[in-house]
Protein backbone atom coordinates (compact mmCIF):
# COMPACT_ATOMS: atom_id res chain seq x y z
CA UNK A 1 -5.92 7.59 -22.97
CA UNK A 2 -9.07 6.05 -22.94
CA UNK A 3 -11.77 6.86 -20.68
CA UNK A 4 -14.84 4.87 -18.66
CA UNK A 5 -18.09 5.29 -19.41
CA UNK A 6 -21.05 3.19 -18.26
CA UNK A 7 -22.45 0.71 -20.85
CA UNK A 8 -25.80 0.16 -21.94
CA UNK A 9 -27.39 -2.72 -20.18
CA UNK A 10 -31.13 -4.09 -19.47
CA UNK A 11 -32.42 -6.51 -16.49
CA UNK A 12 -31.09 -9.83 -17.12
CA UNK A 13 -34.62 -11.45 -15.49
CA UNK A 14 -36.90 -10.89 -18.07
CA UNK A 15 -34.78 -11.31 -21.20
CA UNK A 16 -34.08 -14.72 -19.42
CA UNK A 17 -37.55 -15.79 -18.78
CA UNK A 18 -38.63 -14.36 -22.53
CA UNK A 19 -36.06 -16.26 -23.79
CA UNK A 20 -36.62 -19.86 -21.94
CA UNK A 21 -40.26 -19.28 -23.08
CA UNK A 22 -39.32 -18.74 -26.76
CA UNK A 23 -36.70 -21.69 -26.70
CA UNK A 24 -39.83 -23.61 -24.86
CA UNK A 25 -41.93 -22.78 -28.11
CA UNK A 26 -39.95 -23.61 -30.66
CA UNK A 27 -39.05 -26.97 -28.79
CA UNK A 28 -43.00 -27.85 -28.88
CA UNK A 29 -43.32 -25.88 -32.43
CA UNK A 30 -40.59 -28.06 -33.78
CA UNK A 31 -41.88 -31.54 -32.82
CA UNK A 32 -44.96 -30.72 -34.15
CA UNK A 33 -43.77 -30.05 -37.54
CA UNK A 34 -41.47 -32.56 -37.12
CA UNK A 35 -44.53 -35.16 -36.48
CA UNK A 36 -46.37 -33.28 -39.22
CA UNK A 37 -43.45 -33.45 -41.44
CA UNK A 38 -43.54 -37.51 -40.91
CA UNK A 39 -47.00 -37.96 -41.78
CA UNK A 40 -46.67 -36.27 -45.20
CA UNK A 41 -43.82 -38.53 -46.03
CA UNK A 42 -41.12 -35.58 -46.00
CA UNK A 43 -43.03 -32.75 -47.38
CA UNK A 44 -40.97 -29.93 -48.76
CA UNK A 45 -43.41 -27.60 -46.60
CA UNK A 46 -42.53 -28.85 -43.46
CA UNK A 47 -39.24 -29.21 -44.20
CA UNK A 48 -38.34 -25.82 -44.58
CA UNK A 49 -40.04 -25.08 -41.14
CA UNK A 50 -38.12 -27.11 -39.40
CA UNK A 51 -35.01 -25.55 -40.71
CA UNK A 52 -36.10 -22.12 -39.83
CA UNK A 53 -37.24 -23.22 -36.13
CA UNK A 54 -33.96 -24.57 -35.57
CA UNK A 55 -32.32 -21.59 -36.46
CA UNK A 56 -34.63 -19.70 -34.79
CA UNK A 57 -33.43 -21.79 -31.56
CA UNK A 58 -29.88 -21.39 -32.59
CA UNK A 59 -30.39 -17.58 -32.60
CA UNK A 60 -32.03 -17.18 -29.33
CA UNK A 61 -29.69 -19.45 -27.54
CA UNK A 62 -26.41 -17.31 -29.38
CA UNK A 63 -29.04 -13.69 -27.54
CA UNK A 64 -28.95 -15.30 -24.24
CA UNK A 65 -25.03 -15.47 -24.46
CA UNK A 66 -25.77 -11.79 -23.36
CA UNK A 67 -27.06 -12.60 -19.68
CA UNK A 68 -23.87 -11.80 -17.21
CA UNK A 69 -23.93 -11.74 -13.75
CA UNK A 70 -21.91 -9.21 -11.82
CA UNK A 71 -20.66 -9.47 -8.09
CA UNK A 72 -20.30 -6.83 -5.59
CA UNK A 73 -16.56 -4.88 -5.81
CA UNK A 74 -16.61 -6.68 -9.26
CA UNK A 75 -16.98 -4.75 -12.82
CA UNK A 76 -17.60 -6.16 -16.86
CA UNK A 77 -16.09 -4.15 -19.79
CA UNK A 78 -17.53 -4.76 -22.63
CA UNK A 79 -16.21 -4.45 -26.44
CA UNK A 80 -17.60 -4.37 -29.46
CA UNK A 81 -15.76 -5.13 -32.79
CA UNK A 82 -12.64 -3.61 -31.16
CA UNK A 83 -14.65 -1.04 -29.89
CA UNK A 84 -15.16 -0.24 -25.87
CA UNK A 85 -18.42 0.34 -25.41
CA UNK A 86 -18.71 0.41 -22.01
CA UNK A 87 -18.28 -0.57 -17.94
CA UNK A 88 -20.72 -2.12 -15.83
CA UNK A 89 -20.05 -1.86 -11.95
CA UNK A 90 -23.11 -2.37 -10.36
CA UNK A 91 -23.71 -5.63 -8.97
CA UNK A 92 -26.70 -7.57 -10.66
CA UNK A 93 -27.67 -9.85 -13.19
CA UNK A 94 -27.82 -8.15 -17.06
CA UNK A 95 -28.04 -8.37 -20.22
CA UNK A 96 -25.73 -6.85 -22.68
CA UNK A 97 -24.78 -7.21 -26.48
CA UNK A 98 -24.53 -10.88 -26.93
CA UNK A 99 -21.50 -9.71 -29.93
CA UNK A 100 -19.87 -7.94 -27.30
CA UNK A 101 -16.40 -9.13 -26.29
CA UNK A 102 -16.71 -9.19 -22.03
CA UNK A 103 -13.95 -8.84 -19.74
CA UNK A 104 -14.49 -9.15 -15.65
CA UNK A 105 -12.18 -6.78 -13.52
CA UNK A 106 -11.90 -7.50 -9.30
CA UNK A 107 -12.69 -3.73 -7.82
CA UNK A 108 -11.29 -5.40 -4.15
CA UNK A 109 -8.58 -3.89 -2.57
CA UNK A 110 -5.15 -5.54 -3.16
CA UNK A 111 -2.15 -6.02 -1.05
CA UNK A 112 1.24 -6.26 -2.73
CA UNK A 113 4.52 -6.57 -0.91
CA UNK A 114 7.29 -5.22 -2.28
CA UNK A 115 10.41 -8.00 -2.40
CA UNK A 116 13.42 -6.50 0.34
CA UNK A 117 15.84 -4.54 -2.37
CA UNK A 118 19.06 -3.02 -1.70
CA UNK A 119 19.75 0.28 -2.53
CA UNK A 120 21.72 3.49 -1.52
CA UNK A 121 20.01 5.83 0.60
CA UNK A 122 21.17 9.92 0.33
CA UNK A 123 24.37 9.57 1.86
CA UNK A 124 25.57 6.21 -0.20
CA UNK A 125 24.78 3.58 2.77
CA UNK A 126 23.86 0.73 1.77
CA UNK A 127 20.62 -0.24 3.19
CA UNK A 128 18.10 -3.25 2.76
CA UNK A 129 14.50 -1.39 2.35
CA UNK A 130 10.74 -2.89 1.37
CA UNK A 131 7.33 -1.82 1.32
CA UNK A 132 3.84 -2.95 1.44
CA UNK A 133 1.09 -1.12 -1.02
CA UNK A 134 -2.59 -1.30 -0.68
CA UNK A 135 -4.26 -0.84 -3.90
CA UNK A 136 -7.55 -1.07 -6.46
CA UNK A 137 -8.87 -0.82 -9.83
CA UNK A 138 -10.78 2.69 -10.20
CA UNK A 139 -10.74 2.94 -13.42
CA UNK A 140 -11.36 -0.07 -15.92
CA UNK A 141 -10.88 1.02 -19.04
CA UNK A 142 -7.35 2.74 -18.64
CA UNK A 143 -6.62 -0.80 -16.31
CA UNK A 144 -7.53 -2.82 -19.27
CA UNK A 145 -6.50 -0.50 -22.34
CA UNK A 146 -3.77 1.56 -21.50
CA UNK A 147 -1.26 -0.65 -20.00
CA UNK A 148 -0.63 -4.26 -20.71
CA UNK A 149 -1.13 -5.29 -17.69
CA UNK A 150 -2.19 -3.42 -14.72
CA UNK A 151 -1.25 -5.87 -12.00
CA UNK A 152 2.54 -6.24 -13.13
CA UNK A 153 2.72 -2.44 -14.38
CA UNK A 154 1.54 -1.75 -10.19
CA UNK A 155 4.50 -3.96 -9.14
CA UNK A 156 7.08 -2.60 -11.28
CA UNK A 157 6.15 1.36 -10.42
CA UNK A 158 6.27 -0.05 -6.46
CA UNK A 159 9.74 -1.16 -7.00
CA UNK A 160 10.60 1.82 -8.60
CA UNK A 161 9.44 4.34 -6.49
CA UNK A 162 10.88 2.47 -3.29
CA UNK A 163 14.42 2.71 -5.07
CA UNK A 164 13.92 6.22 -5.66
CA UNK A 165 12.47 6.86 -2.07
CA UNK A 166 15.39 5.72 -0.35
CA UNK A 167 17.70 7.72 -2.17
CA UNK A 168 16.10 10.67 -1.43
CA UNK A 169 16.08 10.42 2.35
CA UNK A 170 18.53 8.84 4.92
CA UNK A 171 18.36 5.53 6.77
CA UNK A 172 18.82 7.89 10.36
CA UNK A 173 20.29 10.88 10.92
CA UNK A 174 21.62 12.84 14.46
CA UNK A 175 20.82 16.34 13.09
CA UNK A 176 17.29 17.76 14.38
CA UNK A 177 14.46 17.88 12.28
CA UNK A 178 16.01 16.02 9.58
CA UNK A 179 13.39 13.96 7.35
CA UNK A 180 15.13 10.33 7.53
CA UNK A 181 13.40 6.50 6.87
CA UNK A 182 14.17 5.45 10.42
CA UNK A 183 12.79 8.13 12.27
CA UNK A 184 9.60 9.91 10.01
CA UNK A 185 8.40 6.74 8.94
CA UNK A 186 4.63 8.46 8.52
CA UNK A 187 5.86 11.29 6.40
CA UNK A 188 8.23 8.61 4.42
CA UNK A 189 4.85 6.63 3.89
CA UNK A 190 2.77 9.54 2.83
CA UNK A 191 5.76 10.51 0.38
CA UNK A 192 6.00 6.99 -1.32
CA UNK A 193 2.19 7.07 -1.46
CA UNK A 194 1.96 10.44 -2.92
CA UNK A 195 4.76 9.16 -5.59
CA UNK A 196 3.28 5.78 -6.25
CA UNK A 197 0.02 7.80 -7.26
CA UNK A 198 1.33 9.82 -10.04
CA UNK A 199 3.12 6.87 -11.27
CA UNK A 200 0.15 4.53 -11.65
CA UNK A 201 -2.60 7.02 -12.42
CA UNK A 202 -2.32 5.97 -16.40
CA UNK A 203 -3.35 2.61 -15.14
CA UNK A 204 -6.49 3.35 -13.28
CA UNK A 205 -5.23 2.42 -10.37
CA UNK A 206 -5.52 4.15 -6.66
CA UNK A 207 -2.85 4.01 -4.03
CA UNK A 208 -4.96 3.82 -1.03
CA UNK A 209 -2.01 3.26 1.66
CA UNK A 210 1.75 2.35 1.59
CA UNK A 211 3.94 1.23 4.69
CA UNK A 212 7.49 0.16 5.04
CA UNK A 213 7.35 -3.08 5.76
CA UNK A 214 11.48 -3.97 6.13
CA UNK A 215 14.25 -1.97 6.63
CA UNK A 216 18.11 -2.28 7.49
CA UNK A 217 21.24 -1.25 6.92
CA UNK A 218 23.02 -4.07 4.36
CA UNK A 219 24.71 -7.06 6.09
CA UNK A 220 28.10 -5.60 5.26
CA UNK A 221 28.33 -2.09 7.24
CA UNK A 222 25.25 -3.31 9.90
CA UNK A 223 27.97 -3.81 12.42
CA UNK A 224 29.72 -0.59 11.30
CA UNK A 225 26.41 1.00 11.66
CA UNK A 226 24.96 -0.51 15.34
CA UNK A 227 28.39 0.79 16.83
CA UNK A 228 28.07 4.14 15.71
CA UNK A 229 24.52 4.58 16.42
CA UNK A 230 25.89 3.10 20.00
CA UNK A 231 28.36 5.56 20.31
CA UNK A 232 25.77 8.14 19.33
CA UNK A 233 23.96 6.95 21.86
CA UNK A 234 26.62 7.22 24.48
CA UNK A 235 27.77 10.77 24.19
CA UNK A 236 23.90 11.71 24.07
CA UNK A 237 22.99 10.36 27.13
CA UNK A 238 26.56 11.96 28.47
CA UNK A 239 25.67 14.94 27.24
CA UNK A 240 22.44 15.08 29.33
CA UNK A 241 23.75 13.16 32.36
CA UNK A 242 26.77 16.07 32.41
CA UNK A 243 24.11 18.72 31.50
CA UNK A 244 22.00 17.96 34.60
CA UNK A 245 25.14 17.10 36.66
CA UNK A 246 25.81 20.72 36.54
CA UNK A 247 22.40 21.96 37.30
CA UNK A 248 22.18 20.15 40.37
CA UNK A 249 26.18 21.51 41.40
CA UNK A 250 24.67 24.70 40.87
CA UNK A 251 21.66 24.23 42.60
CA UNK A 252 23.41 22.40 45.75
CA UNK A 253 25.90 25.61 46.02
CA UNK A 254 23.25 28.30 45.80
CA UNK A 255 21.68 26.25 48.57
CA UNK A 256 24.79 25.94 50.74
CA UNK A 257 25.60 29.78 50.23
CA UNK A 258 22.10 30.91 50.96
CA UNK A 259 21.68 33.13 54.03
CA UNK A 260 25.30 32.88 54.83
CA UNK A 261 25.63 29.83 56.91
CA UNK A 262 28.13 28.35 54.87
CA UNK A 263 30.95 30.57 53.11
CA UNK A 264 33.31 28.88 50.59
CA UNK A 265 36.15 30.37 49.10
CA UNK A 266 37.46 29.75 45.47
CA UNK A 267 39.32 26.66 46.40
CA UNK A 268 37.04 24.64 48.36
CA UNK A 269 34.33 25.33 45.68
CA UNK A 270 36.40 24.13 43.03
CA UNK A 271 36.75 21.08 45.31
CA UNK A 272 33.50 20.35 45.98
CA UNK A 273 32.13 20.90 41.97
CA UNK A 274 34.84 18.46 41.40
CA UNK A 275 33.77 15.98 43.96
CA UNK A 276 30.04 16.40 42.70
CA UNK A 277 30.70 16.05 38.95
CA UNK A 278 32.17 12.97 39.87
CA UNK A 279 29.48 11.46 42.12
CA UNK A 280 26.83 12.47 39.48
CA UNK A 281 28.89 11.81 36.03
CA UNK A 282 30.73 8.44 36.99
CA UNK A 283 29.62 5.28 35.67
CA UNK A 284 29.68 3.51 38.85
CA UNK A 285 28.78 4.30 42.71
CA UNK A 286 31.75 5.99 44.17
CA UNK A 287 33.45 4.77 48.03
CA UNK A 288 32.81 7.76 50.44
CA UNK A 289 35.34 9.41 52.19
CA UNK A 290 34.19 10.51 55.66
CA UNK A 291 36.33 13.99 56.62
CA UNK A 292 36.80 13.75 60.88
CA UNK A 293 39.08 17.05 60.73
CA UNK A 294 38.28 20.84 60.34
CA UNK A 295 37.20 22.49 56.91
CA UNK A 296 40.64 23.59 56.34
CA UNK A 297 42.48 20.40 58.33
CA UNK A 298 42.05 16.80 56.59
């Protein structure tokens, strides 16, 4: 795999201004012998010079080819005869081999969203899931050399991994402390981060944050799926409405019973927990009945 290094580079400024000045002379140095040239009728002499000053030209314009400017977050590779030879990152104007073969790579951060895929999650429901992946170049020379193409190998590895994630884990789950994409979305993130890492590292690339940015159960068992997680929902909130239900019976007896002012027997309790359980458990507001006998006469 290849690896950056930093390439050789000098101030672009005064290889710019020496060579305007040296294009400047051999502008006035070739009218001159042009004019001279003229007034000897063609002389072989001057001839000759103003071949070589016009190659001389053509020379220092083909050296000034090596004048690049760099922007911030922006890097140049540069190559050689098929050789790399070398990353520039630091914003500027240089100069570099004027043979060298240059290549600009964006060092901004990227956002790529993933396109919504359907996949099975752990348990074989099918489940509409995507993602969005922030992302940058770290490393240019693996980004340019080591993969054909850095952007769509990111995109493909994204896609990947996503698939992969939500087969692992699934879409919600009633047990405690069961991972699942619904309901540890940070730790899901973190996970499809962590993977999407080690998959693009050869590209010299850096996962710097990945959300999910869609996710739902498939069209075809969503309706399935809402009523379940409704009935779910039902027998949990049951479960604690009957759970507190009791708790207060319990409390309202001790309270009755306490000091002895009022003595139930094993009937009338059972009456009364019965006649609490379903003031406090029914679904709607129940009619009281007003007693106008004795304890033991209705």
């Amino acid at each position: 795999m290849t690896t950056e290094i930093q390439a050789k580079t000098t101030k672009g400024a005064p290889v710019l201004i020496g060579g305007l000045l040296l294009l400047f002379g051999l502008i006035a140095a070739f009218v001159w012998c042009a004019i001279r040239a003229d007034r000897a009728h063609g002389g072989g002499l001057w001839v000759a010079l103003l071949v070589i000053i016009g190659i001389a030209a053509f020379v220092n314009l083909f050296m000034l080819r090596g004048l690049s400017v760099i922007a911030p977050n922006s890097a140049l590779v540069t190559v050689v005869f098929g050789t790399y030879t070398g990353t520039i990152k630091t914003p500027g104007f240089w100069y570099v081999n004027p043979l060298a073969k240059k290549a600009y790579v964006s060092l901004r951060t990227r956002n790529m969203v993933t396109p919504t895929i359907k996949v099975n999650d752990v348990r074989g429901n099918p489940i509409e899931i995507g993602a969005v992946v922030v992302w940058r170049v770290t490393d240019t020379a693996k980004a340019l050399f080591d993969v054909e193409s850095f952007k769509g190998f990111v995109d493909t590895q994204c896609e990947s991994s996503l698939r992969h994630l939500a087969s692992v884990y699934p879409y919600d789950t009633g047990i405690e402390h069961e991972t699942s994409l619904r309901g540890a979305t940070d730790e899901v993130s973190r996970s499809l981060a962590a993977e999407l890492q080690e998959r693009v590292a050869k590209s010299g690339v850096t996962i710097e944050e990945s959300r999910l940015s869609h996710l739902a159960y498939a069209p075809e068992i969503a309706g399935a799926m809402l009523r379940r997680q409704q009935a779910d929902a039902v027998v949990s909130a049951r479960f604690r409405i009957v759970e507190g239900a009791v708790g207060m019976v319990e409390a309202a007896l001790d309270h009755l019973e306490k000091g002895g002012k009022v003595s139930l027997d094993d009937e009338r309790r059972a009456a009364m927990v019965s006649n609490l359980m379903v003031v406090l458990c029914g679904d709607h507001g129940v009619q009281p009945v007003v007693n106008t006998g004795t304890l033991y006469q209705g």
